[in-house]
N, C-alpha and C. Protein backbone atom coordinates (compact mmCIF):
# COMPACT_ATOMS: atom_id res chain seq x y z
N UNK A 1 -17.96 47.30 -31.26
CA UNK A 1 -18.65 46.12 -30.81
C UNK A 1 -19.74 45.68 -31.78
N UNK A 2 -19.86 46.55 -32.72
CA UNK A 2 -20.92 46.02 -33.71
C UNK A 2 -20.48 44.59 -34.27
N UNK A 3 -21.57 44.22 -34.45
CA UNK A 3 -21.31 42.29 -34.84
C UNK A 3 -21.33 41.57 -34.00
N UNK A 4 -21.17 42.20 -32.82
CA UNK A 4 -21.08 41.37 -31.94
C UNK A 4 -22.50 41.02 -31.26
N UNK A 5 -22.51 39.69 -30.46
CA UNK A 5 -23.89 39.12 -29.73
C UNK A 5 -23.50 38.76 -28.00
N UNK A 6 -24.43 38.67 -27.68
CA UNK A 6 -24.85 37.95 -26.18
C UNK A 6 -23.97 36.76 -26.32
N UNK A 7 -23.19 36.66 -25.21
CA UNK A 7 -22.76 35.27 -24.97
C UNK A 7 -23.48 34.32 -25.05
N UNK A 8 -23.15 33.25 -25.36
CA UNK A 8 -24.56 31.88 -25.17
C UNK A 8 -24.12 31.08 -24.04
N UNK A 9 -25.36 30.53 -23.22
CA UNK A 9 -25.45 30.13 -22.13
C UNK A 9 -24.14 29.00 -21.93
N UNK A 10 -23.90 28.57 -22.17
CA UNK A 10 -22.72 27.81 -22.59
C UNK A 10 -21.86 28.54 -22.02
N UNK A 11 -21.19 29.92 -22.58
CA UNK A 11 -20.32 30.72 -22.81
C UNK A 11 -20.40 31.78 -21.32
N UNK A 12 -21.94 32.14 -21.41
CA UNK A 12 -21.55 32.44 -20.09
C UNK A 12 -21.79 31.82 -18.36
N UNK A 13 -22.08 30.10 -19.04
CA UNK A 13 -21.94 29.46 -17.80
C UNK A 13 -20.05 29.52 -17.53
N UNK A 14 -19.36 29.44 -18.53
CA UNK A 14 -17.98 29.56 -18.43
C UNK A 14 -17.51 30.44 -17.71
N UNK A 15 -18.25 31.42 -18.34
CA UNK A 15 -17.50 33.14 -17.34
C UNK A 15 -17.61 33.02 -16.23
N UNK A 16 -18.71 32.57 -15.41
CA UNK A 16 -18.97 32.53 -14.01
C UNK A 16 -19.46 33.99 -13.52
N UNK A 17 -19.89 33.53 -12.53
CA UNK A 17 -20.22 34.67 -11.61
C UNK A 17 -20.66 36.29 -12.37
N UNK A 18 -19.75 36.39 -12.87
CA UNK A 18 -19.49 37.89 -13.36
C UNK A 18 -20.22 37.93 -15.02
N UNK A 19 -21.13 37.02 -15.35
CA UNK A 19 -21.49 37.27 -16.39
C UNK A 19 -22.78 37.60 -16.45
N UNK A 20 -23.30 38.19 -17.74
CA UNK A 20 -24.72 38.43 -17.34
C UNK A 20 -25.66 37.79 -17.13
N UNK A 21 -26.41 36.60 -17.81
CA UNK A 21 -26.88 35.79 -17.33
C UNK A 21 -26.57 35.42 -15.84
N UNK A 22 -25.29 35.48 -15.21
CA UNK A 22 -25.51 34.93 -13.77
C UNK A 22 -26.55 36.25 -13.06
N UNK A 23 -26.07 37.25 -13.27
CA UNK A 23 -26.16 38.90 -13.15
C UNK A 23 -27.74 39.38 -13.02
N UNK A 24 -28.30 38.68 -13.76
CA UNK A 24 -29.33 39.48 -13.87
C UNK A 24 -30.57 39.32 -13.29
N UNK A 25 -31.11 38.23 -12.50
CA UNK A 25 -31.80 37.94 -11.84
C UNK A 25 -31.83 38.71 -10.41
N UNK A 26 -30.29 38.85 -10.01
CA UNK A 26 -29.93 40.00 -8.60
C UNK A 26 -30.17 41.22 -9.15
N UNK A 27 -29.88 41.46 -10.36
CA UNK A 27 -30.23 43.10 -10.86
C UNK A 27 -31.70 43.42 -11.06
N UNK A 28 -32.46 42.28 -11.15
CA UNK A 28 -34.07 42.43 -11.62
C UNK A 28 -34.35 42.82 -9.99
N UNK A 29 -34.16 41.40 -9.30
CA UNK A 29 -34.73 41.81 -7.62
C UNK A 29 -34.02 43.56 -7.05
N UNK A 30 -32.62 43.86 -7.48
CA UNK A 30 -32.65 45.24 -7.11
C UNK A 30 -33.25 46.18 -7.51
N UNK A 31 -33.65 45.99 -8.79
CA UNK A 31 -33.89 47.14 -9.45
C UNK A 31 -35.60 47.39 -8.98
N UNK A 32 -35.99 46.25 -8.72
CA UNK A 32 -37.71 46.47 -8.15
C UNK A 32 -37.64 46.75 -6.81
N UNK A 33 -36.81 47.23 -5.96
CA UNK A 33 -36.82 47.88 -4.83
C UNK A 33 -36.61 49.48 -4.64
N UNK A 34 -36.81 49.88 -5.96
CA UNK A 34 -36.67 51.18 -6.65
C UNK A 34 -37.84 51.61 -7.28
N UNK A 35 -38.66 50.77 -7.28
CA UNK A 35 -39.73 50.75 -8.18
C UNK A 35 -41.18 51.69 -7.20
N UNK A 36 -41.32 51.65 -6.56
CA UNK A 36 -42.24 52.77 -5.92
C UNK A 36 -41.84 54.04 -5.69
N UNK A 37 -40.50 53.90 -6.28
CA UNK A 37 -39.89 55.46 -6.14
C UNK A 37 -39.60 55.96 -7.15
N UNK A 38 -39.69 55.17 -8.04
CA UNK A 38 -38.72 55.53 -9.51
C UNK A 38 -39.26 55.20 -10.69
N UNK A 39 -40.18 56.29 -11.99
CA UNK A 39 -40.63 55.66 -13.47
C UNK A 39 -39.41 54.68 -14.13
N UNK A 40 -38.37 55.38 -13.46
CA UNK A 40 -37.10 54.98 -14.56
C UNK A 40 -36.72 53.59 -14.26
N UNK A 41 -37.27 52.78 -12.41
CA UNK A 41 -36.93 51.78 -12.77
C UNK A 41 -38.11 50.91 -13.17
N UNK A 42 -39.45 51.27 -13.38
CA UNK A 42 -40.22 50.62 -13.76
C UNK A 42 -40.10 50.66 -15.36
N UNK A 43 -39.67 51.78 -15.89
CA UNK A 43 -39.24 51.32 -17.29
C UNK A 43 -37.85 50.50 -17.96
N UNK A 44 -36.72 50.35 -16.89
CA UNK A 44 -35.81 49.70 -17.11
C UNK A 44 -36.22 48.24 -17.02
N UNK A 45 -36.98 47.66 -15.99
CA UNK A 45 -37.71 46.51 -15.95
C UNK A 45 -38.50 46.46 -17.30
N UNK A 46 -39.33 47.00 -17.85
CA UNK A 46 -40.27 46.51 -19.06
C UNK A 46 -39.36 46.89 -20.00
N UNK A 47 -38.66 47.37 -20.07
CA UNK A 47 -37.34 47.04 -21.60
C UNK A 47 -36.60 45.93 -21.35
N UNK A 48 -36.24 45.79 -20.19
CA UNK A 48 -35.59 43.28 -20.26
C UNK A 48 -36.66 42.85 -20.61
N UNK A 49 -37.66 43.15 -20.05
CA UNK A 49 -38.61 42.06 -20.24
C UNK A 49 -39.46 41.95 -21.78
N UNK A 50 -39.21 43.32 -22.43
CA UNK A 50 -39.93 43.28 -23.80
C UNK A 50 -39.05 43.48 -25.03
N UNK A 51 -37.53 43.71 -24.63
CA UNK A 51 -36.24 43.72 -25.52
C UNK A 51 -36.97 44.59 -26.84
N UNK A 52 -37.52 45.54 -26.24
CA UNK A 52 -38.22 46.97 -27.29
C UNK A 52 -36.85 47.77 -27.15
N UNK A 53 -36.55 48.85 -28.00
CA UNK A 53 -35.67 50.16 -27.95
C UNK A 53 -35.80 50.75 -26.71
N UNK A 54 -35.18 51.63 -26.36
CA UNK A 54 -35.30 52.50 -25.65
C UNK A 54 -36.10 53.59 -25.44
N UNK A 55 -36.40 54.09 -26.68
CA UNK A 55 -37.11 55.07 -26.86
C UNK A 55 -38.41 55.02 -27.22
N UNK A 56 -38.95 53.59 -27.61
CA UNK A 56 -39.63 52.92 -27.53
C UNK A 56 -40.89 52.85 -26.15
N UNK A 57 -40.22 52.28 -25.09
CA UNK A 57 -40.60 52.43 -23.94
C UNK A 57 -40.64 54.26 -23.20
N UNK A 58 -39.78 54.73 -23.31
CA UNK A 58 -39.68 56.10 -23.40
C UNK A 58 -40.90 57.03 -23.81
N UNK A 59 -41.45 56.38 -25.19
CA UNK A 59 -42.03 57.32 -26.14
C UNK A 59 -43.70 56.33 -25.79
N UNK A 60 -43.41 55.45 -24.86
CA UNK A 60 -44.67 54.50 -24.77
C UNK A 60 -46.09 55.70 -24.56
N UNK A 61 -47.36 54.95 -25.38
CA UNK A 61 -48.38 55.83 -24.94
C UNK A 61 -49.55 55.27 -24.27
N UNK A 62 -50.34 55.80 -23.58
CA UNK A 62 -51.45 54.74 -23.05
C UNK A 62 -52.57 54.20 -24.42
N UNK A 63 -52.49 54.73 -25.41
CA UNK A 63 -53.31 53.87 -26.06
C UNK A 63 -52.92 53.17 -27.09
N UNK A 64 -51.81 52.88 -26.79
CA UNK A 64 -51.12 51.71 -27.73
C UNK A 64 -50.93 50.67 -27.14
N UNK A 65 -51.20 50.46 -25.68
CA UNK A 65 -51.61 49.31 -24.89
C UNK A 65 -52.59 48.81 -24.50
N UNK A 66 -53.38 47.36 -24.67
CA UNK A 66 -54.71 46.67 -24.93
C UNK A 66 -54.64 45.75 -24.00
N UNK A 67 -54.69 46.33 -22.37
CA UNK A 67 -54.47 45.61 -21.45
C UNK A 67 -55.33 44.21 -21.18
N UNK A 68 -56.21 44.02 -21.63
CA UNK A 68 -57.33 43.22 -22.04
C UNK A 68 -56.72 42.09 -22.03
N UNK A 69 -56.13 42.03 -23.75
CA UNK A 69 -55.51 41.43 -24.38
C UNK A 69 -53.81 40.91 -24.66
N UNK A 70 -53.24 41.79 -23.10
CA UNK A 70 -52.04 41.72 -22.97
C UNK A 70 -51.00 42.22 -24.34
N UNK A 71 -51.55 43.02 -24.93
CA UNK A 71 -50.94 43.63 -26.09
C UNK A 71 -50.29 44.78 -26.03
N UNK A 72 -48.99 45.40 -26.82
CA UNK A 72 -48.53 46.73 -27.05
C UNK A 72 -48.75 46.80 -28.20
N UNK A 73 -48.88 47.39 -28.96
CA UNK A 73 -49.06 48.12 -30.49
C UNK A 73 -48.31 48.74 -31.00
N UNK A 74 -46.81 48.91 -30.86
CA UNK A 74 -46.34 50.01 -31.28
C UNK A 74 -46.51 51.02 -32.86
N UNK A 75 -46.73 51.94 -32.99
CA UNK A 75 -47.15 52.63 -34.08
C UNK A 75 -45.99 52.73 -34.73
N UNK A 76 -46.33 52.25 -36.56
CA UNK A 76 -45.33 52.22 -37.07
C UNK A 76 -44.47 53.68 -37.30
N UNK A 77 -45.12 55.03 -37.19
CA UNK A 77 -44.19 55.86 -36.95
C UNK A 77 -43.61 55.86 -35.86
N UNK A 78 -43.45 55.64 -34.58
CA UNK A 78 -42.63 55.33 -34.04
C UNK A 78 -41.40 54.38 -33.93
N UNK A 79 -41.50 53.49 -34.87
CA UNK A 79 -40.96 52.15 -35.48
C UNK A 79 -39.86 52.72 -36.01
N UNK A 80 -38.65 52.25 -35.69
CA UNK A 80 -37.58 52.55 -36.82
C UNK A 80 -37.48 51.85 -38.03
N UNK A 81 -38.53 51.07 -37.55
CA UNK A 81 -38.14 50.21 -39.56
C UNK A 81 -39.57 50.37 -40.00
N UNK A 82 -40.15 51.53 -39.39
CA UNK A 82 -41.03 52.07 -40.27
C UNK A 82 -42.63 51.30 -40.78
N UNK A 83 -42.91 49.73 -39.30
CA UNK A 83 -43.52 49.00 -39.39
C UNK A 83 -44.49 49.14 -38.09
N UNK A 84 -45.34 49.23 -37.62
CA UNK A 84 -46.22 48.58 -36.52
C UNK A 84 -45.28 47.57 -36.01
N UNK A 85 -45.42 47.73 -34.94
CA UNK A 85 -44.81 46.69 -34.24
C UNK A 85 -45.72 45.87 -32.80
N UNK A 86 -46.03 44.49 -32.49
CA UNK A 86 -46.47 44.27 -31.72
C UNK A 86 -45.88 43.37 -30.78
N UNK A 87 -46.18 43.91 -29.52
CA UNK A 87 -45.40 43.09 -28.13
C UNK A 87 -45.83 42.38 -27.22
N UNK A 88 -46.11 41.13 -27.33
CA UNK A 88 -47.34 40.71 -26.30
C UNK A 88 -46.50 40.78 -24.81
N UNK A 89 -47.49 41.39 -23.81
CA UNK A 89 -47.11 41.29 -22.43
C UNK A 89 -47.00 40.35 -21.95
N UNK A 90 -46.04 40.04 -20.89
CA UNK A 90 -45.92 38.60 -20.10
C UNK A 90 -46.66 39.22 -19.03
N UNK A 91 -46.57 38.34 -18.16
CA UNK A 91 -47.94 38.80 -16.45
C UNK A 91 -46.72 39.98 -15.79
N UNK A 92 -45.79 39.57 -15.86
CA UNK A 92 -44.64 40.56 -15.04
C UNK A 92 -44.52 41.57 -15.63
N UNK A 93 -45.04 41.98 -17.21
CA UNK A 93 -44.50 42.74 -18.15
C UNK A 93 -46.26 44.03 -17.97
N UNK A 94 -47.40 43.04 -17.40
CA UNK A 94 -48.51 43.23 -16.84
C UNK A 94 -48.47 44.36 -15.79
N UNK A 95 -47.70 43.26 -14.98
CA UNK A 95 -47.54 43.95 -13.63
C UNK A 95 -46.73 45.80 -13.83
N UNK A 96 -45.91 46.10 -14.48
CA UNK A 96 -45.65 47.16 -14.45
C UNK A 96 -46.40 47.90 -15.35
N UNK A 97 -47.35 47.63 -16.52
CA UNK A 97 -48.17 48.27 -17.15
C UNK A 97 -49.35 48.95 -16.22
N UNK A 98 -49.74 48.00 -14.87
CA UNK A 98 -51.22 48.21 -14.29
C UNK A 98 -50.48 48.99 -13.14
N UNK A 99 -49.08 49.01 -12.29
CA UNK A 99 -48.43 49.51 -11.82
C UNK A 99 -48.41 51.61 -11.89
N UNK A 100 -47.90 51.21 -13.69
CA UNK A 100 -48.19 52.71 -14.02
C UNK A 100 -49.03 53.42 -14.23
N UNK A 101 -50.48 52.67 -14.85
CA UNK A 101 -51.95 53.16 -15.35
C UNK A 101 -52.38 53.71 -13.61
N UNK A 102 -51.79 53.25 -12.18
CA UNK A 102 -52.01 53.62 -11.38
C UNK A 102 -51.93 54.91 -10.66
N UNK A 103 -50.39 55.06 -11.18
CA UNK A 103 -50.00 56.82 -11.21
C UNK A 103 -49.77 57.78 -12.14
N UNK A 104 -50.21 57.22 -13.21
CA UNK A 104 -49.94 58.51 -14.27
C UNK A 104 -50.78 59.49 -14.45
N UNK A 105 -49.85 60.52 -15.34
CA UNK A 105 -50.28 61.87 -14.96
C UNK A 105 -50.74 62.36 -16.20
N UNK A 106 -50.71 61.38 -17.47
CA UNK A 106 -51.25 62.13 -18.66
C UNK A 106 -51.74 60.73 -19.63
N UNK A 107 -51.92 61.04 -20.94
CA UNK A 107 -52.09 59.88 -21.56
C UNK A 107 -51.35 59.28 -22.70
């Protein structure tokens, strides 16, 4: 599948129903009904919403986030291309950052 991309809206207004774009708005509302129970779906939510790696979010630390300023920082050793990387938060992308600073257990 390498080379390959996301359908374009176009493409998957065609598919109907069964495509992702139709898809994913019902998968966002499910997946946040999991979310007081589950890190994993509060981090599956802030990887759509910040289209970071996986391991990325995974490897996230509390002080590479500048809640202030709605910022992530990622450290360029963590970076696969070996760069700093920065992610500005959306308010929803917010919401699960202040979500977690609520229950976590380390830093």
């Amino acid at each position: 599948m390498a080379g390959q991309s996301c359908p374009s809206s176009a493409e998957a207004e065609e598919a109907g129903s069964g495509s992702f774009y139709a898809e994913i708005g019902a998968f966002v509302r499910a997946l946040r009904e999991y979310q007081g129970q589950s890190v994993a779906a509060y981090a599956l939510e802030l990887l759509i919403l910040t289209g970071v790696r996986t391991n990325e979010v995974l490897g996230a630390q509390w002080s590479e986030v500048d809640a202030a300023n709605g910022l992530w920082t990622i450290r360029k050793d963590r970076m696969k291309t070996g760069r700093e990387h920065r992610v500005p938060l959306s308010p929803p992308a917010m919401r699960i950052i202040e979500a977690m600073a609520a229950v976590k257990r380390s830093d």
